[in-house]
Protein backbone atom coordinates (compact mmCIF):
# COMPACT_ATOMS: atom_id res chain seq x y z
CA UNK A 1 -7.18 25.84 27.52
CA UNK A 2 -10.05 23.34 27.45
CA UNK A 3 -8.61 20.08 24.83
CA UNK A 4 -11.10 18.06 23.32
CA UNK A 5 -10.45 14.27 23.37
CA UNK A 6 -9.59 12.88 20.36
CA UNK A 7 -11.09 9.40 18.85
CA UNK A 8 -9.05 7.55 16.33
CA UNK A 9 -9.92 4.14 15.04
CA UNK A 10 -7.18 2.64 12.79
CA UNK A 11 -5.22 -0.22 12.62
CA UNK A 12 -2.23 -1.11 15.12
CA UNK A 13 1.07 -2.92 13.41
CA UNK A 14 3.88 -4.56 13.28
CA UNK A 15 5.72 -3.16 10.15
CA UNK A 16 9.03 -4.78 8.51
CA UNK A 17 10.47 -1.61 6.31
CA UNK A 18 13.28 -1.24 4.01
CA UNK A 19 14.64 1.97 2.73
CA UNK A 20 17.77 3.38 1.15
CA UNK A 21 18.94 4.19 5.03
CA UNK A 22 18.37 0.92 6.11
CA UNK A 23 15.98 -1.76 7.40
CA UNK A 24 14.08 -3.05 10.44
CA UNK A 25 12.23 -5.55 11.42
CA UNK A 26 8.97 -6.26 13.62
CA UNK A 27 8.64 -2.56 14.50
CA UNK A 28 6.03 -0.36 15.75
CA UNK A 29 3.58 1.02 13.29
CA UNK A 30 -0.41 1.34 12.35
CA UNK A 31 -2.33 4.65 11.11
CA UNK A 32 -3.55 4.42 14.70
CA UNK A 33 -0.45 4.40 16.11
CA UNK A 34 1.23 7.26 14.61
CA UNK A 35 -1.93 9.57 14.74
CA UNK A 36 -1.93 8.63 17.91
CA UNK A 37 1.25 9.46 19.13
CA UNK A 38 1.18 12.72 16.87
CA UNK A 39 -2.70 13.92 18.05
CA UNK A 40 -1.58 13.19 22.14
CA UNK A 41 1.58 16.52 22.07
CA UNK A 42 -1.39 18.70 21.71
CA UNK A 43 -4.65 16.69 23.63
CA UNK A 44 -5.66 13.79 24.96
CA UNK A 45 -6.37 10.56 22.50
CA UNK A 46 -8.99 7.57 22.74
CA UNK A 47 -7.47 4.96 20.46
CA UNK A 48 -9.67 1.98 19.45
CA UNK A 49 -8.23 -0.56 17.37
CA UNK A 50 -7.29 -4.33 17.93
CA UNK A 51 -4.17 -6.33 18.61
CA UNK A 52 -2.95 -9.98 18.51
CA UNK A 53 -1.59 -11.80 21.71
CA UNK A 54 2.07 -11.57 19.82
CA UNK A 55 1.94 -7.20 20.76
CA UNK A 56 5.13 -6.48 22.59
CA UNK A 57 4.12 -5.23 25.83
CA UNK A 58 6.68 -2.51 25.34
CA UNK A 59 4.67 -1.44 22.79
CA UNK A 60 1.66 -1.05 25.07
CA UNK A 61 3.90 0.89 27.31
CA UNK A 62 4.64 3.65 25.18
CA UNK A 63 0.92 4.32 24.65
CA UNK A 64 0.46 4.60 27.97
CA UNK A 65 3.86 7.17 28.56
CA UNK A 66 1.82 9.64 25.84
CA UNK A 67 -1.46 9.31 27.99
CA UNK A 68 -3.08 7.56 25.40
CA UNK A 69 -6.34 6.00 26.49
CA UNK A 70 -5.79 2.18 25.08
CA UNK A 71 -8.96 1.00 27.04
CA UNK A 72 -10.73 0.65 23.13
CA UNK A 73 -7.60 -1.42 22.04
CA UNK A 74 -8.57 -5.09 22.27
CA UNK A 75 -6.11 -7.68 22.62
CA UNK A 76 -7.41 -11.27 21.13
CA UNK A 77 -6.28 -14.23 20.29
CA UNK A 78 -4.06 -14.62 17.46
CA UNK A 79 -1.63 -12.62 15.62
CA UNK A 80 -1.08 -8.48 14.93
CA UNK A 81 -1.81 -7.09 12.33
CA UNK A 82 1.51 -6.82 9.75
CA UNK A 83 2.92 -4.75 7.01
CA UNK A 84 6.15 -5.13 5.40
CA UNK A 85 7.10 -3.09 2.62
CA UNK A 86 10.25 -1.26 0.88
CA UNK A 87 10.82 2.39 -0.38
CA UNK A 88 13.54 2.69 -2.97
CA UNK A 89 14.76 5.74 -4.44
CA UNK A 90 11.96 7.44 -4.98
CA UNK A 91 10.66 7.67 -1.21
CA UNK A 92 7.16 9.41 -2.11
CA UNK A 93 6.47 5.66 -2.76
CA UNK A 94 5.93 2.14 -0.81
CA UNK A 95 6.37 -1.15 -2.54
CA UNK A 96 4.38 -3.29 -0.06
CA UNK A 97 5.60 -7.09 -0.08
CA UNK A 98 2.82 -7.85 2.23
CA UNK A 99 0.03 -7.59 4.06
CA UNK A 100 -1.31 -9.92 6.92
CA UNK A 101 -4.46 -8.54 8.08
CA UNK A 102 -4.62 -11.25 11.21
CA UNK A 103 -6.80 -10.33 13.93
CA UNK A 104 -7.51 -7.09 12.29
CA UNK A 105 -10.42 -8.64 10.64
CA UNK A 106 -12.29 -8.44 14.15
CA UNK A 107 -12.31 -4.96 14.76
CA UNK A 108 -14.27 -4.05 18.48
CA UNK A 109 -17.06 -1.65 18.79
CA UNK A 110 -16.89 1.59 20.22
CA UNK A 111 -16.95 1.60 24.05
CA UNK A 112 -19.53 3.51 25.79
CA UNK A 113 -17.13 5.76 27.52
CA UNK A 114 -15.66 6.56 23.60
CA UNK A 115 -18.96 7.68 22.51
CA UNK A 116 -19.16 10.94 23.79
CA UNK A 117 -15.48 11.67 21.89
CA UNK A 118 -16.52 15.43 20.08
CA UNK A 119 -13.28 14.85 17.51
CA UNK A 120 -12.99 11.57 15.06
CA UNK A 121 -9.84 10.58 12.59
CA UNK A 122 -11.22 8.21 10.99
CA UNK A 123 -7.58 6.12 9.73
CA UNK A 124 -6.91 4.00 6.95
CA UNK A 125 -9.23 1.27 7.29
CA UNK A 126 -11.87 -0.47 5.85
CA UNK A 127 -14.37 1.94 4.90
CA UNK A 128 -17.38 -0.43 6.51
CA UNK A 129 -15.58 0.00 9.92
CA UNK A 130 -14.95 3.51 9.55
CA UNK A 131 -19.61 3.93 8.72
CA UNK A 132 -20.13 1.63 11.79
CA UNK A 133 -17.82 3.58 14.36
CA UNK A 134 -19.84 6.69 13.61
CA UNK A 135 -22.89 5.03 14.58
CA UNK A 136 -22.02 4.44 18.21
CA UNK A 137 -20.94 8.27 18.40
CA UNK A 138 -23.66 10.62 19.95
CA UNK A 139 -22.85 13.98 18.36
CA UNK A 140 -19.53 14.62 17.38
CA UNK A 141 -18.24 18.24 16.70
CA UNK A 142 -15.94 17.21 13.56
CA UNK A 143 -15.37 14.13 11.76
CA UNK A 144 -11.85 13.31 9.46
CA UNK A 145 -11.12 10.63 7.63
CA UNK A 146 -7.81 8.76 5.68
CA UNK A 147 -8.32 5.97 3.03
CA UNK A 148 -6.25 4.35 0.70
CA UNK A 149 -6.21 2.70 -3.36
CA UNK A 150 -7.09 -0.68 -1.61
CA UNK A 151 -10.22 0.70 -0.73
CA UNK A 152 -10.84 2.54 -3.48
CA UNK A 153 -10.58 -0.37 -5.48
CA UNK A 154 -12.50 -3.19 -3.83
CA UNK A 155 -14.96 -0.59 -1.28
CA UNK A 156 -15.27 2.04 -3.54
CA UNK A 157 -19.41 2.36 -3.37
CA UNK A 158 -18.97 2.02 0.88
CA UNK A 159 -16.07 4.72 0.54
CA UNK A 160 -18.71 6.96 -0.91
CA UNK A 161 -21.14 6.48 1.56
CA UNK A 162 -18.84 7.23 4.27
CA UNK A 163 -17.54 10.39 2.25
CA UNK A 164 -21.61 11.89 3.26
CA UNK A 165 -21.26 11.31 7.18
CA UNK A 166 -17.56 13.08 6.95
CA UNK A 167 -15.84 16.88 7.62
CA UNK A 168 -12.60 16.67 6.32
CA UNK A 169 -11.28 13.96 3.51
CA UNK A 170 -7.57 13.39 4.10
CA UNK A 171 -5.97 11.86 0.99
CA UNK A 172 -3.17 11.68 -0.66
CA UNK A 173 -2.79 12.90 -4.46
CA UNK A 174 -2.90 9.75 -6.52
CA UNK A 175 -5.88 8.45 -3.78
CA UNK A 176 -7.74 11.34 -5.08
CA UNK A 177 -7.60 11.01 -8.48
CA UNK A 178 -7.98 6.97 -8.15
CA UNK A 179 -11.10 8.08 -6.33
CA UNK A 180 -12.46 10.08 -9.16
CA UNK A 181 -11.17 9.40 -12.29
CA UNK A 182 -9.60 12.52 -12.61
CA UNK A 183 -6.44 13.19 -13.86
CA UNK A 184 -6.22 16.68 -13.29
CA UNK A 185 -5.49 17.19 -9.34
CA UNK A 186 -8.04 20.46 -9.25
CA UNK A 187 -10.43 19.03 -10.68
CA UNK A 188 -10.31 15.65 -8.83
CA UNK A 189 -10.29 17.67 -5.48
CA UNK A 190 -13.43 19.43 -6.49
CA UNK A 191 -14.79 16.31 -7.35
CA UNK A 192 -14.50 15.04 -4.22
CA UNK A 193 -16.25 17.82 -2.55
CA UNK A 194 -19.17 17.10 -4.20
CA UNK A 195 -19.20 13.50 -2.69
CA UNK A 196 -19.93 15.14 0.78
CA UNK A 197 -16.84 16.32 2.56
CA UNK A 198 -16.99 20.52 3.64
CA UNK A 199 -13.58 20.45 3.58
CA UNK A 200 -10.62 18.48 1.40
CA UNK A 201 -6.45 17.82 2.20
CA UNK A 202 -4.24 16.54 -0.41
CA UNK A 203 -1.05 15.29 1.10
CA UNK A 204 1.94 15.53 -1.86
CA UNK A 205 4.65 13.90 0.12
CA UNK A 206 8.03 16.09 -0.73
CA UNK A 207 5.89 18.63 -2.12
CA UNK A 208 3.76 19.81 0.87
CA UNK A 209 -0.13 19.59 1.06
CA UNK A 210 -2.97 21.55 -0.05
CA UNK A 211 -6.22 22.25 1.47
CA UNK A 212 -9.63 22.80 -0.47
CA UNK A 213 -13.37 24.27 0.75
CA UNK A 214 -15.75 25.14 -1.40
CA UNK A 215 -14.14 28.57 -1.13
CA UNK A 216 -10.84 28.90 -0.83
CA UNK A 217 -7.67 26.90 -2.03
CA UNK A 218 -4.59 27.31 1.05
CA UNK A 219 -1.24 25.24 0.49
CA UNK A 220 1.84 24.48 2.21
CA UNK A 221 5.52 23.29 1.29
CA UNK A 222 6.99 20.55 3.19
CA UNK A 223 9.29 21.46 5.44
CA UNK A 224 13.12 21.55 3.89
CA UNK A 225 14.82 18.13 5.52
CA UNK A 226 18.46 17.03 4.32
CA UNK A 227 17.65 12.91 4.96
CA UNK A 228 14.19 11.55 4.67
CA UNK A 229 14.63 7.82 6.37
CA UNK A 230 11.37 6.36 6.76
CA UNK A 231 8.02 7.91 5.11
CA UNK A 232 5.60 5.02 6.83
CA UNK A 233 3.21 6.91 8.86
CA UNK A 234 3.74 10.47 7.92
CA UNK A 235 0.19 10.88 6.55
CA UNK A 236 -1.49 9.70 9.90
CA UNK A 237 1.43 11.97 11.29
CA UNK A 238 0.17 14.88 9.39
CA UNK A 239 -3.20 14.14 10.70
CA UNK A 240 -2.18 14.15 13.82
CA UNK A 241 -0.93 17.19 14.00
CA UNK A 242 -3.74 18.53 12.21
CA UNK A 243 -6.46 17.27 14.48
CA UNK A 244 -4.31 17.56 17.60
CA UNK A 245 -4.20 21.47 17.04
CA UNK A 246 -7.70 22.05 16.50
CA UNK A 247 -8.71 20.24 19.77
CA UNK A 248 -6.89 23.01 21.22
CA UNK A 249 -9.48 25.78 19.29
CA UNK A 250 -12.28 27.44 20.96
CA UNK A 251 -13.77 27.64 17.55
CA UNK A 252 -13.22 25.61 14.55
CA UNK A 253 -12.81 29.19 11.94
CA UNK A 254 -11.00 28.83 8.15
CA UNK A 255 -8.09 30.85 9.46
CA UNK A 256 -7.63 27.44 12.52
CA UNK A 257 -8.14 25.17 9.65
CA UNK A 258 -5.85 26.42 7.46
CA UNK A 259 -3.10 26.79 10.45
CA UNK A 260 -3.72 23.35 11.54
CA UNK A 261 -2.22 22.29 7.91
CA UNK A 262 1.17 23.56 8.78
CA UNK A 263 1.31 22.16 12.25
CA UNK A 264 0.40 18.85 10.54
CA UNK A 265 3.38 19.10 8.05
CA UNK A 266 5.67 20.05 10.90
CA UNK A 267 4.60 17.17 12.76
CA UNK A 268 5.11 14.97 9.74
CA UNK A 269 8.55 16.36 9.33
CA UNK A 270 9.76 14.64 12.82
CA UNK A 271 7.94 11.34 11.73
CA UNK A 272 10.41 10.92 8.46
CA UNK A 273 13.41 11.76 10.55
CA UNK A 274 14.04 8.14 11.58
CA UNK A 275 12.57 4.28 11.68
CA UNK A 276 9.00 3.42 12.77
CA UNK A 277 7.40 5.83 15.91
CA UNK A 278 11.05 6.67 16.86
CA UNK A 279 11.36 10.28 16.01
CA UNK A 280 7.95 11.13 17.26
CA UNK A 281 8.44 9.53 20.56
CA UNK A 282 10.88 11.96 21.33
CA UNK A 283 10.03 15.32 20.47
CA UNK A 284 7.62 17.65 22.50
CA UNK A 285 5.35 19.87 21.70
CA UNK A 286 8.35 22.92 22.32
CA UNK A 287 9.95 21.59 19.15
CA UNK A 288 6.76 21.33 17.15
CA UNK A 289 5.97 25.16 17.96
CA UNK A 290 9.92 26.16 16.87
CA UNK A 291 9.64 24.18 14.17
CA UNK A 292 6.52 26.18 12.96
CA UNK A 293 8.08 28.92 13.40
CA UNK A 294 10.38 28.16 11.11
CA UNK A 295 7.47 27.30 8.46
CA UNK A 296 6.13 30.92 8.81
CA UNK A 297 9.59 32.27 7.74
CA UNK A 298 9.63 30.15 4.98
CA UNK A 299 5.97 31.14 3.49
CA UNK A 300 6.66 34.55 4.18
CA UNK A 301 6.59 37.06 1.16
């Protein structure tokens, strides 16, 4: 089967989390990150981002175990990128306590080696990075992006441009009402096909996802779990799997699309199962296809 490389361009972390099953410090984490690790079970993964001096090297290491091409990840001078936040109860929901942005605020360009990269995941970052990554692209095949309320608030006109140049919108449910004013999910998703996107995915946490066209409404449940540990990074998860299964496609149909959904909530499922990159680190892609298996049984009627 011929895989098509993968380009993702997203931020690289070091989160401190808190949740009702603990807490860690210091610990692996970025959108880049965990699509990477998520997109690189099913092909291979070009990940451009940037990193401060202060980036464990063990860090770097398990990049490089996944196959992960890191040659876009700069390393300057200064400090990583950092997150902290806390979950309580209600784990559909971060409290962040704060945000350094550090050397993220010098993002690189695109390689030249990178620009020939036929799939794109655009993660959560600032939408005028996300616009000026396409431009160094040549042609590619399909285009996804992430964003979040920061954005929406303080980029919302750049968001909208980028929303033109883009395939697939990956958001999550109160990003896409935030996004258009819309209180009614529906109509909010419709909305946001008008902005530009063919396609639209509303992540709902606990609840599944949903995927919208200008055709056809598909949606999934989340897969059953009896402890949810640590949410971070299950939406770039998601899109991981997502993407990573259609670089396996021949052809890019509904019927892949719609597929690729579930293997992105089964992928998601691992992510929650533990702390930071932890969980996805060690499954393969056996236990991604008997997980999904599993799915099918469940959505059967």
């Amino acid at each position: 089967m011929n895989k098509k490389s993968i380009l993702v361009v997203g931020s690289v972390a070091l989160d401190t989390v808190e949740t009702p099953s603990g807490r860690v410090e210091e610990v692996l984490g970025g959108s880049a990150t965990y699509f990477a690790l998520a997109a690189s079970l099913f092909a291979p993964v070009r990940l451009l981002g940037v990193a401060g001096k202060d980036f464990p090297q063990k860090y770097l290491r398990k990049f490089q175990k996944r196959g992960i091409d890191i040659s876009g990840l700069k390393i300057l001078d200064g400090r990583t990128f950092r997150w902290s936040g806390r979950y309580r109860e209600n784990l559909n929901e971060a409290e962040t306590l704060s945000v350094c942005q550090n050397v993220l605020k010098h993002f690189p360009e695109v390689p030249g080696h990178y620009s020939d990269s036929p799939l794109v995941f655009l993660a959560n970052t600032d939408p005028v990075t996300q616009r000026k990554t396409l431009e160094y692209l040549s042609a590619p095949r399909l285009v996804a992006c992430d964003t979040m309320n920061l954005w929406i608030r303080t980029r919302k006109s750049e968001l909208k441009k980028l929303l033109q140049k883009v395939d697939i919108l990956i958001v999550n449910d109160s990003e896409a009402r935030m996004l258009t004013g819309r209180s009614n999910l529906p109509a909010a998703v419709w909305a946001l096909l008008e902005h530009g996107p063919k396609t639209v995915i509303v992540k709902k946490g606990e609840h599944g996802a949903f995927l919208c066209t200008a055709g056809e409404l598909f949606a999934v449940p989340a897969y059953p779990l009896h402890q949810v540990v640590d949410p971070t990074g299950a939406g770039d998860s998601f899109a991981g799997g997502f993407l990573g299964y259609l670089s396996c496609c021949p052809r890019i149909t509904p019927a892949m699309i719609r597929k690729a959904v579930v293997y992105g909530a089964v992928v998601a499922s691992f992510t929650v199962e533990d702390f930071s990159t932890r969980r996805l680190e060690k499954i393969t892609l056996q236990d991604i296809t008997s997980r999904f298996q599993e799915m099918r049984k469940i959505v059967r009627f």
